[in-house]
C-alpha atoms as a PDB file:
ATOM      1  CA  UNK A   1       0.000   0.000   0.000  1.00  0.00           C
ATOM      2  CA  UNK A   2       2.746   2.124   1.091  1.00  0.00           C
ATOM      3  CA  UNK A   3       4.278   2.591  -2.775  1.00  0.00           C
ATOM      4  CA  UNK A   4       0.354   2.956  -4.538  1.00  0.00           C
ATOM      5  CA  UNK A   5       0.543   5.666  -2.177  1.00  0.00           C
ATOM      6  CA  UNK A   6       3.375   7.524  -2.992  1.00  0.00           C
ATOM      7  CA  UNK A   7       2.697   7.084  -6.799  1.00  0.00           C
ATOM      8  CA  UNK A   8      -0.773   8.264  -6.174  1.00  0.00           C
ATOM      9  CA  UNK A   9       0.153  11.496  -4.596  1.00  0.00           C
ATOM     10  CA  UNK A  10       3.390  12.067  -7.248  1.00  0.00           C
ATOM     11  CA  UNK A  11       0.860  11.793  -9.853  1.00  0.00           C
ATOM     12  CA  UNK A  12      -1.065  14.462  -8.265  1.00  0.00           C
ATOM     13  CA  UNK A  13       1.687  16.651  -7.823  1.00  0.00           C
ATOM     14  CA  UNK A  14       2.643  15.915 -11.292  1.00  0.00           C
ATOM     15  CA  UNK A  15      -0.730  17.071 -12.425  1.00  0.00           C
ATOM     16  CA  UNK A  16      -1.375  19.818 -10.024  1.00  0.00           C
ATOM     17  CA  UNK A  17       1.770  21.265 -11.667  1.00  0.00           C
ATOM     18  CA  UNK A  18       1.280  20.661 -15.313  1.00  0.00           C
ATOM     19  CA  UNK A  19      -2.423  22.439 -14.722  1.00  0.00           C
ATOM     20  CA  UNK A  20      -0.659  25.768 -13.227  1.00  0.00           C
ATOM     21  CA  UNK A  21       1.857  25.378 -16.170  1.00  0.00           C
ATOM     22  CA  UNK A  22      -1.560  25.559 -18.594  1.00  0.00           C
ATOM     23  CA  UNK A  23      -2.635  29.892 -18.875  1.00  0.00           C
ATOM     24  CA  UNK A  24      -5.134  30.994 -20.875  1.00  0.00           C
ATOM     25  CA  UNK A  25      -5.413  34.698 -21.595  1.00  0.00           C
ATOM     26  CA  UNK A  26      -8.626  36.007 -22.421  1.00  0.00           C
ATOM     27  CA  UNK A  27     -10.342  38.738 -24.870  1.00  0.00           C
ATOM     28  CA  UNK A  28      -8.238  42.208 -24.390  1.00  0.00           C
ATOM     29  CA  UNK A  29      -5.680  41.002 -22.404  1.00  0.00           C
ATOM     30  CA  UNK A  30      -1.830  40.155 -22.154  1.00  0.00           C
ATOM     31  CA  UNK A  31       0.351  38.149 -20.065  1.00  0.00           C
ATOM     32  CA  UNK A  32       4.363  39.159 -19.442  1.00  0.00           C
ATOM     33  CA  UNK A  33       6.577  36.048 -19.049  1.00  0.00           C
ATOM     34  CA  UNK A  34       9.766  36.031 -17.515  1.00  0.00           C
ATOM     35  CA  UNK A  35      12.333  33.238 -17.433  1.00  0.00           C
ATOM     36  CA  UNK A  36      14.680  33.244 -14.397  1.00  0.00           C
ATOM     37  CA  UNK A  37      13.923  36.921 -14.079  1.00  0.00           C
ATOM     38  CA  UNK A  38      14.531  37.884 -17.416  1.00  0.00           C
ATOM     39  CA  UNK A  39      11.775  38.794 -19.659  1.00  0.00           C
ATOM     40  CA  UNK A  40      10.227  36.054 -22.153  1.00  0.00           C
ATOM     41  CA  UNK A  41       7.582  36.786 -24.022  1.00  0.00           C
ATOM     42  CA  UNK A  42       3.939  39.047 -24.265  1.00  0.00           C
ATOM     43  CA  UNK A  43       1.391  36.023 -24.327  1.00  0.00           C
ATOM     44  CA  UNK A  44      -1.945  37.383 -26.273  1.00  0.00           C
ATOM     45  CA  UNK A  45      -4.928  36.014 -26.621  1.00  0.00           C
ATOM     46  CA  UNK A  46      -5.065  31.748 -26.291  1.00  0.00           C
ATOM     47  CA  UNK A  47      -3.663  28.842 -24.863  1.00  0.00           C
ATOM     48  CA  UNK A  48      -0.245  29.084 -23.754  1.00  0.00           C
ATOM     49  CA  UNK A  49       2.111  26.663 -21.359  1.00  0.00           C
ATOM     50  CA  UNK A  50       4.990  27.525 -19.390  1.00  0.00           C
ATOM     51  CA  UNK A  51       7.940  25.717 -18.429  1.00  0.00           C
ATOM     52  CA  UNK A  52       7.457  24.682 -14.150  1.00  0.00           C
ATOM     53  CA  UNK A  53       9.555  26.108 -11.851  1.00  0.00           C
ATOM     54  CA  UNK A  54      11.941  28.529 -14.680  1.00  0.00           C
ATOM     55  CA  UNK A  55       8.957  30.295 -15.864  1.00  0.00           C
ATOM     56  CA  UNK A  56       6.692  33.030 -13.979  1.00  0.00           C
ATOM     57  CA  UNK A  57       3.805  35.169 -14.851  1.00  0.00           C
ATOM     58  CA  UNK A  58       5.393  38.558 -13.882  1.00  0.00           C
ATOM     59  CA  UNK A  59       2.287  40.858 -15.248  1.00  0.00           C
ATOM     60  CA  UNK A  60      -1.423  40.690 -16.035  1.00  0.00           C
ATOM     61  CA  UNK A  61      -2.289  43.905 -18.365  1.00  0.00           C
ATOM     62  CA  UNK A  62      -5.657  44.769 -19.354  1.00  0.00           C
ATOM     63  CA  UNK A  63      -5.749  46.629 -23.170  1.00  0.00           C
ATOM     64  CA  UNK A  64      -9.052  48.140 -22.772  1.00  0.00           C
ATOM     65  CA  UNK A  65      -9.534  51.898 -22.083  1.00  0.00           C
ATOM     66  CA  UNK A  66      -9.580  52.969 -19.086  1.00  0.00           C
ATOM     67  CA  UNK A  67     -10.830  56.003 -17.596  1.00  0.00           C
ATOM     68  CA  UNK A  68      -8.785  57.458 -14.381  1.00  0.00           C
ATOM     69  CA  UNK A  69     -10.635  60.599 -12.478  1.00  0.00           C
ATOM     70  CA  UNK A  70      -8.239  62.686 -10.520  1.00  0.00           C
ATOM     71  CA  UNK A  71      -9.095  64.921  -7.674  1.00  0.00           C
ATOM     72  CA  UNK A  72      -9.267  68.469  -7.741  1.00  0.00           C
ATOM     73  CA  UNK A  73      -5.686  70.463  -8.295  1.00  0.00           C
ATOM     74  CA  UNK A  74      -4.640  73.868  -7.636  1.00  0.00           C
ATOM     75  CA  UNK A  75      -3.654  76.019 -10.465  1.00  0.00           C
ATOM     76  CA  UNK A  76      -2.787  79.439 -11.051  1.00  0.00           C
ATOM     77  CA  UNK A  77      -3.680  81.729 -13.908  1.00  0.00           C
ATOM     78  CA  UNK A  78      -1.804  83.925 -15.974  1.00  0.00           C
ATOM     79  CA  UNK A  79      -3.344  87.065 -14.251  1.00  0.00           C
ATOM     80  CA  UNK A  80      -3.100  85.538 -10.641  1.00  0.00           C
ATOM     81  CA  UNK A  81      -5.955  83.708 -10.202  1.00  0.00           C
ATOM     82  CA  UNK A  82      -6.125  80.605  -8.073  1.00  0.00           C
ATOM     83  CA  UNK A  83      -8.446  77.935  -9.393  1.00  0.00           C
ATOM     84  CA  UNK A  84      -9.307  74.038  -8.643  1.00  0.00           C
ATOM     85  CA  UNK A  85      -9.590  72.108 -11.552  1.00  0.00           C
ATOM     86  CA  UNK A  86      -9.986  68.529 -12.075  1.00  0.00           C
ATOM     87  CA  UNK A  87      -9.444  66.181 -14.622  1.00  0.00           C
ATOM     88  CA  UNK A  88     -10.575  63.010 -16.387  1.00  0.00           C
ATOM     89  CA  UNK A  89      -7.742  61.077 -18.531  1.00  0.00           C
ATOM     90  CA  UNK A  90      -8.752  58.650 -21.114  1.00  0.00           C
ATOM     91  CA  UNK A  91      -6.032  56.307 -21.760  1.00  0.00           C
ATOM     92  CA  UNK A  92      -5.117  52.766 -23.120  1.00  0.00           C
ATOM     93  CA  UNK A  93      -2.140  50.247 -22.934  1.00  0.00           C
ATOM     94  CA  UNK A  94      -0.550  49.767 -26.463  1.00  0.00           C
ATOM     95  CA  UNK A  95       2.847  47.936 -25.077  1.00  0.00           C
ATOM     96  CA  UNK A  96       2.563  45.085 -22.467  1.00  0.00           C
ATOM     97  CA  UNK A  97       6.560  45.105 -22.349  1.00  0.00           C
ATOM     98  CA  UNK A  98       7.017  48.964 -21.404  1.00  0.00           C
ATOM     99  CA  UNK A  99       3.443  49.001 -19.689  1.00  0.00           C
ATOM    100  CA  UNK A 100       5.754  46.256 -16.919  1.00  0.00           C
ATOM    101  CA  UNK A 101       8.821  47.682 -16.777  1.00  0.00           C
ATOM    102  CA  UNK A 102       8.679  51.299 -17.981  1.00  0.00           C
ATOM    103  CA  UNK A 103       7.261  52.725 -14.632  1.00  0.00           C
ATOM    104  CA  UNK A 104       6.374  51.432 -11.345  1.00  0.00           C
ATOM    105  CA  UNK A 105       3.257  52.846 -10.667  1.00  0.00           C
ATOM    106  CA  UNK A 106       1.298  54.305 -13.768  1.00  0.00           C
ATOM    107  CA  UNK A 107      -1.719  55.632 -12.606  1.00  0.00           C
ATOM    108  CA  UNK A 108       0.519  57.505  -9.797  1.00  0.00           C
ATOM    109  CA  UNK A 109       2.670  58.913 -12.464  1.00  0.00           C
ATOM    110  CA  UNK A 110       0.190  60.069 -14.966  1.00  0.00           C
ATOM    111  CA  UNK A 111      -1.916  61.861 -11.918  1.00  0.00           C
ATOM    112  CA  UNK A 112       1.281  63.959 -11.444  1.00  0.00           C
ATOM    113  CA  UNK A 113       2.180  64.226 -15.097  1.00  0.00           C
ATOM    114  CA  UNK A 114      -1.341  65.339 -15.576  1.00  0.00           C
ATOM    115  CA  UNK A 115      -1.137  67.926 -12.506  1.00  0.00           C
ATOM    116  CA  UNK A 116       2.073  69.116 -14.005  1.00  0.00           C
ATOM    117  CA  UNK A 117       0.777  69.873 -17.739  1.00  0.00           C
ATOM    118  CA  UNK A 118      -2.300  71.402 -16.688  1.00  0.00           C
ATOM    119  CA  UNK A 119      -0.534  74.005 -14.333  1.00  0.00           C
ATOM    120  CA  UNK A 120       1.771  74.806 -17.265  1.00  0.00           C
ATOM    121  CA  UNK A 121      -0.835  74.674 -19.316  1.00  0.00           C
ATOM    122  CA  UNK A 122      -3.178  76.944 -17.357  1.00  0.00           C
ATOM    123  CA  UNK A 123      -0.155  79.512 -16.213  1.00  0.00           C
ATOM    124  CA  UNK A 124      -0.272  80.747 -20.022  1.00  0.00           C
ATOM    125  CA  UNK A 125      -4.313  81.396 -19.897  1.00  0.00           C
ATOM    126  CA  UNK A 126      -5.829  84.324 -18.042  1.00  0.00           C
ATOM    127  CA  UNK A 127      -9.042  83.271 -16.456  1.00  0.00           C
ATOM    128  CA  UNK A 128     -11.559  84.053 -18.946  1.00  0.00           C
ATOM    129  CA  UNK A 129      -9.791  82.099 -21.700  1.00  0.00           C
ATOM    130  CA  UNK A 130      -9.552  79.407 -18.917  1.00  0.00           C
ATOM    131  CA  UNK A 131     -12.919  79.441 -19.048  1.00  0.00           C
ATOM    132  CA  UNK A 132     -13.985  79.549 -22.327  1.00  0.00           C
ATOM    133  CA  UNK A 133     -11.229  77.383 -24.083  1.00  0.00           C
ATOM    134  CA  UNK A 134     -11.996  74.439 -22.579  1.00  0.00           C
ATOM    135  CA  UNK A 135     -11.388  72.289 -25.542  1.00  0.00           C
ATOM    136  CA  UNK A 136      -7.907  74.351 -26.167  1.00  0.00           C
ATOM    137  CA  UNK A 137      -7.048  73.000 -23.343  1.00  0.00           C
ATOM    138  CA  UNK A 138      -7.806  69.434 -23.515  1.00  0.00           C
ATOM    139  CA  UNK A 139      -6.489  69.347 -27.051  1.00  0.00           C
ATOM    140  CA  UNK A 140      -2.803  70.480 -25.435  1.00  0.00           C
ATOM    141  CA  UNK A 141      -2.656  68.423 -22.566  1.00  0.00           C
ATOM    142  CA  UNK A 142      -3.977  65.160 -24.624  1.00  0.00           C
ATOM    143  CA  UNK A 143      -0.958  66.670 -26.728  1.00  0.00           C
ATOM    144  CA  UNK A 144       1.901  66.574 -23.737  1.00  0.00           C
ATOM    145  CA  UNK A 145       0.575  63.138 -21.581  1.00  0.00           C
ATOM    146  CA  UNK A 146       0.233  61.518 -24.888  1.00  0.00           C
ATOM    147  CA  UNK A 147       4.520  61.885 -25.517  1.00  0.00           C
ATOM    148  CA  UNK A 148       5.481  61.665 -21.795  1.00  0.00           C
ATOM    149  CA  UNK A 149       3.667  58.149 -22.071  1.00  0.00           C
ATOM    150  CA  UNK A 150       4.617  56.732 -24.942  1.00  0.00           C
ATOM    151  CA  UNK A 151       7.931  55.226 -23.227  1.00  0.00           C
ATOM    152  CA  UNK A 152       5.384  53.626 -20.666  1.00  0.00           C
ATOM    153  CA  UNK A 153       3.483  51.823 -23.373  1.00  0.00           C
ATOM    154  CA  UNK A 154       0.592  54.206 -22.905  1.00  0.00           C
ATOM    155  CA  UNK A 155      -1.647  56.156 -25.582  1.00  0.00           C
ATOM    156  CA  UNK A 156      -3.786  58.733 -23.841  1.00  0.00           C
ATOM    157  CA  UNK A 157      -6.335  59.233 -25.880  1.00  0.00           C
ATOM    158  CA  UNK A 158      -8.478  61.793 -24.124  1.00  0.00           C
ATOM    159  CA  UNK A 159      -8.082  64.795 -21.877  1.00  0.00           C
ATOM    160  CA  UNK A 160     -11.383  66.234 -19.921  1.00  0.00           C
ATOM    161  CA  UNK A 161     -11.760  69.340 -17.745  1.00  0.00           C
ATOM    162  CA  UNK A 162     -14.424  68.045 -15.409  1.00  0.00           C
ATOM    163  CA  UNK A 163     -14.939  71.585 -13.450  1.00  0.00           C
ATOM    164  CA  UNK A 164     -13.039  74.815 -13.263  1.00  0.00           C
ATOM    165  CA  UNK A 165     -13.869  75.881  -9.586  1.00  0.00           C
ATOM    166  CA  UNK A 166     -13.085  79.725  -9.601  1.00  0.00           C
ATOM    167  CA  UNK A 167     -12.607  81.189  -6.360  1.00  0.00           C
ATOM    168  CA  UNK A 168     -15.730  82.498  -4.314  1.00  0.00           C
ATOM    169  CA  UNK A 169     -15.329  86.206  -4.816  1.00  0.00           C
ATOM    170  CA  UNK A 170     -14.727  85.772  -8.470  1.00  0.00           C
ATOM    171  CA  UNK A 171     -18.042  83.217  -8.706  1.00  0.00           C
ATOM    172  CA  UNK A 172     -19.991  85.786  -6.959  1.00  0.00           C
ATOM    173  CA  UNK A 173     -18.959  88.519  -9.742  1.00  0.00           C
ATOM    174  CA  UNK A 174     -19.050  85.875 -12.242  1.00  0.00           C
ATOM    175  CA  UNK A 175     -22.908  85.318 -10.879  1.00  0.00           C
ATOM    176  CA  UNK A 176     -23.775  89.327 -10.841  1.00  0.00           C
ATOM    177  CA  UNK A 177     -22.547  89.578 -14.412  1.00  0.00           C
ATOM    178  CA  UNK A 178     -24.755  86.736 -15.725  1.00  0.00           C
ATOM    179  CA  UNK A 179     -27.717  88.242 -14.321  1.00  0.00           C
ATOM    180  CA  UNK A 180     -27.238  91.520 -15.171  1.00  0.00           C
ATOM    181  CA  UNK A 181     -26.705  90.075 -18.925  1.00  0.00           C
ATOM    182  CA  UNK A 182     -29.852  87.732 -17.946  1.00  0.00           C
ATOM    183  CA  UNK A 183     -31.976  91.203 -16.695  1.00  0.00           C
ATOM    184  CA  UNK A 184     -30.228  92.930 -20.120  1.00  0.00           C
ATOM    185  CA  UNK A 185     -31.460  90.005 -22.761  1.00  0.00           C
ATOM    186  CA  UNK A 186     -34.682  90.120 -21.243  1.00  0.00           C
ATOM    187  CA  UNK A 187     -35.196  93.880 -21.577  1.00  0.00           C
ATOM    188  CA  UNK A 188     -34.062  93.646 -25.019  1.00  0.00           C
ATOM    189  CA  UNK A 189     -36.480  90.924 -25.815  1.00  0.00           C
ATOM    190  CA  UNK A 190     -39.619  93.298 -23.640  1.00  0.00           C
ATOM    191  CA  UNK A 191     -38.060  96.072 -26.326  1.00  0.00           C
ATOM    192  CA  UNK A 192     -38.178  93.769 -29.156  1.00  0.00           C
ATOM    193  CA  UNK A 193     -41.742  92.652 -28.570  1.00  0.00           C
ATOM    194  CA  UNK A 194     -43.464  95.852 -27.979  1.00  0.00           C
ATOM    195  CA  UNK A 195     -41.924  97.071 -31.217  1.00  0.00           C
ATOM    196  CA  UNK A 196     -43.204  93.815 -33.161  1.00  0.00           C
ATOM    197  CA  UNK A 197     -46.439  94.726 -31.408  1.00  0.00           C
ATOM    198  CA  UNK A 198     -46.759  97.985 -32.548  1.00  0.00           C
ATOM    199  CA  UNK A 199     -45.975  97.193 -35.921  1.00  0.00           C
ATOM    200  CA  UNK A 200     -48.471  94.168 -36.058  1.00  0.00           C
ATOM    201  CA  UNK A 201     -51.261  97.062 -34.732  1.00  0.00           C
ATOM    202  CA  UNK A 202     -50.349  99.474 -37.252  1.00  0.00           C
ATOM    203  CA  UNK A 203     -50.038  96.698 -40.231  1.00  0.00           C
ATOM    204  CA  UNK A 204     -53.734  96.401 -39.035  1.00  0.00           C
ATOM    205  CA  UNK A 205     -54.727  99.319 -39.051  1.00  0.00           C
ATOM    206  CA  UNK A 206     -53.581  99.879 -42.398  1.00  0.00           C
ATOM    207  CA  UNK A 207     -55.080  96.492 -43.662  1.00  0.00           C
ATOM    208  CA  UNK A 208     -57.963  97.467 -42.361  1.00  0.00           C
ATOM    209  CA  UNK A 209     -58.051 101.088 -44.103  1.00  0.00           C
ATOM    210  CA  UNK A 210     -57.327  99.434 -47.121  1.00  0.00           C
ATOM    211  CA  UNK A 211     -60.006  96.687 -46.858  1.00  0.00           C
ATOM    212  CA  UNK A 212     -62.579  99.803 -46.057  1.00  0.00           C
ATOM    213  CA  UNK A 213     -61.520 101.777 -49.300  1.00  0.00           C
ATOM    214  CA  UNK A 214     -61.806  98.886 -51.584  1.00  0.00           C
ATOM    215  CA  UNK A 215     -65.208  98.449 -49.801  1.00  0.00           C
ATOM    216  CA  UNK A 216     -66.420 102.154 -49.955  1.00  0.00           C
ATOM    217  CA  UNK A 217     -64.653 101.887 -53.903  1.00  0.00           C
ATOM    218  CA  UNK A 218     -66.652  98.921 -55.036  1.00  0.00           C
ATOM    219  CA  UNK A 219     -69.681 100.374 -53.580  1.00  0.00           C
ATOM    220  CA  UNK A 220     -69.191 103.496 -55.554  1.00  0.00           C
ATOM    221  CA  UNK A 221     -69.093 101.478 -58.511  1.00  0.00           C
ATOM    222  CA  UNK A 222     -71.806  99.037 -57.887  1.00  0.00           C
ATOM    223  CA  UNK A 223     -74.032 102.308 -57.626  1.00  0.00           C
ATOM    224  CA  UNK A 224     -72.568 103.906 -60.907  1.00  0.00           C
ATOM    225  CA  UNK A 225     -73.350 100.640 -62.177  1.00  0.00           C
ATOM    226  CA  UNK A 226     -76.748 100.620 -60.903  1.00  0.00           C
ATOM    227  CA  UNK A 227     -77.731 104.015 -62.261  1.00  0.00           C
ATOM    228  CA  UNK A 228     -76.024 103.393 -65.295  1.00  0.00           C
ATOM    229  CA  UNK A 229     -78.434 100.313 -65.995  1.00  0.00           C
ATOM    230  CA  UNK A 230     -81.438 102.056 -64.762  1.00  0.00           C
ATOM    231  CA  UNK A 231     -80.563 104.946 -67.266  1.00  0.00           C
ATOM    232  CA  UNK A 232     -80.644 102.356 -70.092  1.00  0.00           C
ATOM    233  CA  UNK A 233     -83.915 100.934 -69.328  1.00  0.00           C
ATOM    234  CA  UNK A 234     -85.278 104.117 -68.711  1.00  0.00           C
ATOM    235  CA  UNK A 235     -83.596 104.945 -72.223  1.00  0.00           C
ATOM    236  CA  UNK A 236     -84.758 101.578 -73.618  1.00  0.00           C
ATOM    237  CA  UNK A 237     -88.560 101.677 -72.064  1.00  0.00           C
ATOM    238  CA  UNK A 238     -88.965 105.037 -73.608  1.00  0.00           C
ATOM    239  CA  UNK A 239     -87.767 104.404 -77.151  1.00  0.00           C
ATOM    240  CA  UNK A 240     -89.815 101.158 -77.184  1.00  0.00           C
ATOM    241  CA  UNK A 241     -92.839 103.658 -76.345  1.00  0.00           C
ATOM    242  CA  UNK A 242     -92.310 105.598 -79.204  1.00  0.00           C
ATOM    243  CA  UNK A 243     -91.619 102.539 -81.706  1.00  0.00           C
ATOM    244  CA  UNK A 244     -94.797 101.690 -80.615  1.00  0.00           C
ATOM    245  CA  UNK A 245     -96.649 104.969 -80.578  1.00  0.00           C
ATOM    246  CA  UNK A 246     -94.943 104.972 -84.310  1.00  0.00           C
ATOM    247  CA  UNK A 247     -96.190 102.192 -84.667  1.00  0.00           C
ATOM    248  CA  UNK A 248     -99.198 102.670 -84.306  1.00  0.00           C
ATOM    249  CA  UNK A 249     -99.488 105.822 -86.346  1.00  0.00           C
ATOM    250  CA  UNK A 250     -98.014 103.501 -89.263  1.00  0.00           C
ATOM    251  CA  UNK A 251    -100.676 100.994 -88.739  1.00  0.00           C
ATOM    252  CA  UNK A 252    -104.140 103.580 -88.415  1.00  0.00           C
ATOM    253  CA  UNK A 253    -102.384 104.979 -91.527  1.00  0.00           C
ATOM    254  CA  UNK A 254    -102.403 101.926 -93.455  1.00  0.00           C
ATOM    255  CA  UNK A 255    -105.736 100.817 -92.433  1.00  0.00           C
ATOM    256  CA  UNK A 256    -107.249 104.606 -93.656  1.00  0.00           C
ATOM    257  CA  UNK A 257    -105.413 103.808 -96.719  1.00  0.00           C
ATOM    258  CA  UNK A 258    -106.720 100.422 -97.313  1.00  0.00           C
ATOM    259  CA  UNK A 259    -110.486 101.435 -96.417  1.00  0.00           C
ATOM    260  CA  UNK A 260    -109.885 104.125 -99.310  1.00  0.00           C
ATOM    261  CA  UNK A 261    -112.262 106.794 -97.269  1.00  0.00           C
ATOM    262  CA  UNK A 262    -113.996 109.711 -99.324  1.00  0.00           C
ATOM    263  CA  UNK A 263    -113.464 113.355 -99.568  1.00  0.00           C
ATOM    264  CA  UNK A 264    -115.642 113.570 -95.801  1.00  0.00           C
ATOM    265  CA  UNK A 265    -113.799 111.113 -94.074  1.00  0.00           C
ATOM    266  CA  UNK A 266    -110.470 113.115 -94.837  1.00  0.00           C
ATOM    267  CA  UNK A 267    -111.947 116.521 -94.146  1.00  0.00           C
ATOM    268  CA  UNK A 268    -113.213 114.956 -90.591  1.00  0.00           C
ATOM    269  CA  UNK A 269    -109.939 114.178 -89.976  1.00  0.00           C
ATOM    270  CA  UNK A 270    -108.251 117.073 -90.392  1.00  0.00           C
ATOM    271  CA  UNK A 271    -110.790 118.718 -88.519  1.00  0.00           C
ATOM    272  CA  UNK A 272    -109.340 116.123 -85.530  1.00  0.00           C
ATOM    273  CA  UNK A 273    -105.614 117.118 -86.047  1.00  0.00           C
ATOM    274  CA  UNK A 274    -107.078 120.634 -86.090  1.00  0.00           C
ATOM    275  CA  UNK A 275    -108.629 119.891 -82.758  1.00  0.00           C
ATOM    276  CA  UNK A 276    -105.499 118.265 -81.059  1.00  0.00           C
ATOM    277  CA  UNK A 277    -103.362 121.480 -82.620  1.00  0.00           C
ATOM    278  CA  UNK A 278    -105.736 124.099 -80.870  1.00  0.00           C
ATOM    279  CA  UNK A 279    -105.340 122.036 -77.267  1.00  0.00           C
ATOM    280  CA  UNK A 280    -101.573 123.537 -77.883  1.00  0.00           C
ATOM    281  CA  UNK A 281    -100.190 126.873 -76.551  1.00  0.00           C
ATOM    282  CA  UNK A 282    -100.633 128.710 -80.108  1.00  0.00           C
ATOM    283  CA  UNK A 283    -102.260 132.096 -80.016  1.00  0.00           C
ATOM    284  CA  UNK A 284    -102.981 132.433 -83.577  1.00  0.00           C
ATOM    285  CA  UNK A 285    -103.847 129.569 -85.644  1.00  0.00           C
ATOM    286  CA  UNK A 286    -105.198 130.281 -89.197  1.00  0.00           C
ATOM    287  CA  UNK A 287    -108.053 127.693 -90.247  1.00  0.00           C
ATOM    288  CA  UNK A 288    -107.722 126.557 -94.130  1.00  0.00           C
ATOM    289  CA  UNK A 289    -111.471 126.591 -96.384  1.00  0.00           C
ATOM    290  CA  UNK A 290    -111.587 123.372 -96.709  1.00  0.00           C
ATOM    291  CA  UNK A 291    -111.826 122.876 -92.706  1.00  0.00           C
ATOM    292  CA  UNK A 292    -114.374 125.238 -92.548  1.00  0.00           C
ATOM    293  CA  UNK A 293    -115.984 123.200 -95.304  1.00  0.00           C
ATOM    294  CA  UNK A 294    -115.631 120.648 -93.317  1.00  0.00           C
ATOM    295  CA  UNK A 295    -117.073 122.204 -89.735  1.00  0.00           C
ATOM    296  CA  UNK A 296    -120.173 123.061 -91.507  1.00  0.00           C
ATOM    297  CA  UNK A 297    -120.708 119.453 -92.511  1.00  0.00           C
ATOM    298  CA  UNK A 298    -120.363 118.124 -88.995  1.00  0.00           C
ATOM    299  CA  UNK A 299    -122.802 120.846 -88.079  1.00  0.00           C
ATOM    300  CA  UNK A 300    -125.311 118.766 -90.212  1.00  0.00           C
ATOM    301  CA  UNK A 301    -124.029 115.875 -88.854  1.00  0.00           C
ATOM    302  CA  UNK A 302    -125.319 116.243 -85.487  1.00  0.00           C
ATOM    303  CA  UNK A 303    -128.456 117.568 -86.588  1.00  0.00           C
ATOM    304  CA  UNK A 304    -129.326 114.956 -88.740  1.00  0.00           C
ATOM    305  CA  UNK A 305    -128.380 112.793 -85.394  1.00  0.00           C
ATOM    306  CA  UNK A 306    -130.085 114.865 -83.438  1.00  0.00           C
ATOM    307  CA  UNK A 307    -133.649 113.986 -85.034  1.00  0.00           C
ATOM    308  CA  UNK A 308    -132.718 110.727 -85.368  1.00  0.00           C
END
């Protein structure tokens, strides 16, 4: 029993070691070998064995972005201003190899490389073009952190000004200023939309003037029109009255002529026209023979119906 033992448990220790010897590295990662101290190899992603006992695992590094948020630093500005400003790096690690071995703490050194560029950075900015170029800013520090870690293995990719904390006496001003521009915006808006008010009246006003004179106008010729039409057929009613008046004489002239009266008929008729002529305003009117011809023989006339 005594040697099945001992096999037993060297097989286990034979296997125990050949399963640490196994490594797998997974999706945006890399694994720095060293051999007796000395650096091996950058293991990517896969299956990978190492030799027992002269082979070691000497650093895990992730490749994904990462985002590092430093606390608050005190800078000064160009015109003497003290400000607290803090920053957000972006950053990503592009060589395993230098990533191990090119600094000993890299989050440490990029928090002072970062408070180091941004005070240099900031000394050449008064404060209002520290606060109004942010993105001046962020392009030159990405600019300097991005070459003082390249020998580390690190890209930074992006540089963030999370707050610019102005002192309290220059916030208070800063405050005062906005609302006086706040108070100044808002009067010019009151200004702007009175005057847009009176306008729109006075565009009404005229509109409506103008609507009232094409009104009063296309009365003025509706009526024109109006007596204009009953002119013509007042005009037209009167010369149908004497068409037919003319008319009429034309017809009692044709029927005399077709009854073909005697020498008595016409004499009696003249003595008619005679009698319509002395309803006139004439003073003098001369009577021919023949009428008085004719005035004797109606005398008779109404004698002879007289006795009848």
């Amino acid at each position: 029993m005594g040697p099945i033992i001992a096999i037993l448990l060297l097989l286990v220790v034979v296997l125990v070691i050949v399963v640490s010897c196994i490594k797998i590295v997974p999706q945006a990662h890399a694994v720095v070998v060293e051999r007796l101290g000395g650096y091996l190899a950058t293991w990517s992603v896969g299956l990978h064995f190492k030799m027992p006992f002269i082979d070691r695992v000497a650093k895990r590094v992730n490749l994904k972005e990462q985002v590092v948020d430093f606390p608050p630093q005190p800078v000064i500005t160009k015109d003497n201003v003290t400000m607290q400003i803090d920053t957000v790096v972006y950053f990503q690690i592009t060589d395993p190899k230098l990533f191990a071995y090119g600094v000993e703490n890299p989050i440490m050194a990029i928090e002072n490389l970062t408070a180091t560029t941004l005070r240099n950075v900031i000394g050449d900015l008064e404060l209002d073009e520290t606060l109004t170029s942010r993105e001046t800013i962020n392009t030159k520090m990405r600019a300097s952190l991005d070459v003082a870690t390249d020998p580390w293995g690190i890209k930074v990719n992006r540089v963030e000004l999370k707050n610019i904390i102005p002192p309290h006496e220059i916030q208070d001003a800063m405050e005062k200023q906005m609302k006086a521009e706040r108070e100044r915006r808002e009067a010019i808006l009151r200004a702007e939309g009175e005057k847009k008010s009176t306008i729109l009246v006075a565009e009404g006003k005229k509109a409506s003037a103008i609507l009232d004179a094409e009104a009063e106008k296309q009365a003025a010729i509706l009526r024109a029109e109006a007596r204009k039409e009953a002119t013509i057929r007042e005009a037209e009613g009167q010369a149908e009255a004497i068409l037919k008046i003319q008319q009429a004489n034309a017809d009692g002239l044709r029927f005399l002529k077709e009854a073909q009266p005697d020498a008595g008929v016409l004499q009696l008729k003249s003595l008619e026209a005679f009698a319509k002529a002395a309803d006139g305003k004439a003073t003098k009117i001369i009577i021919p023979s023949e009428i008085q011809g004719v005035a004797g023989l109606a005398k008779s006339v109404v004698e002879i119906a007289s006795e009848k």
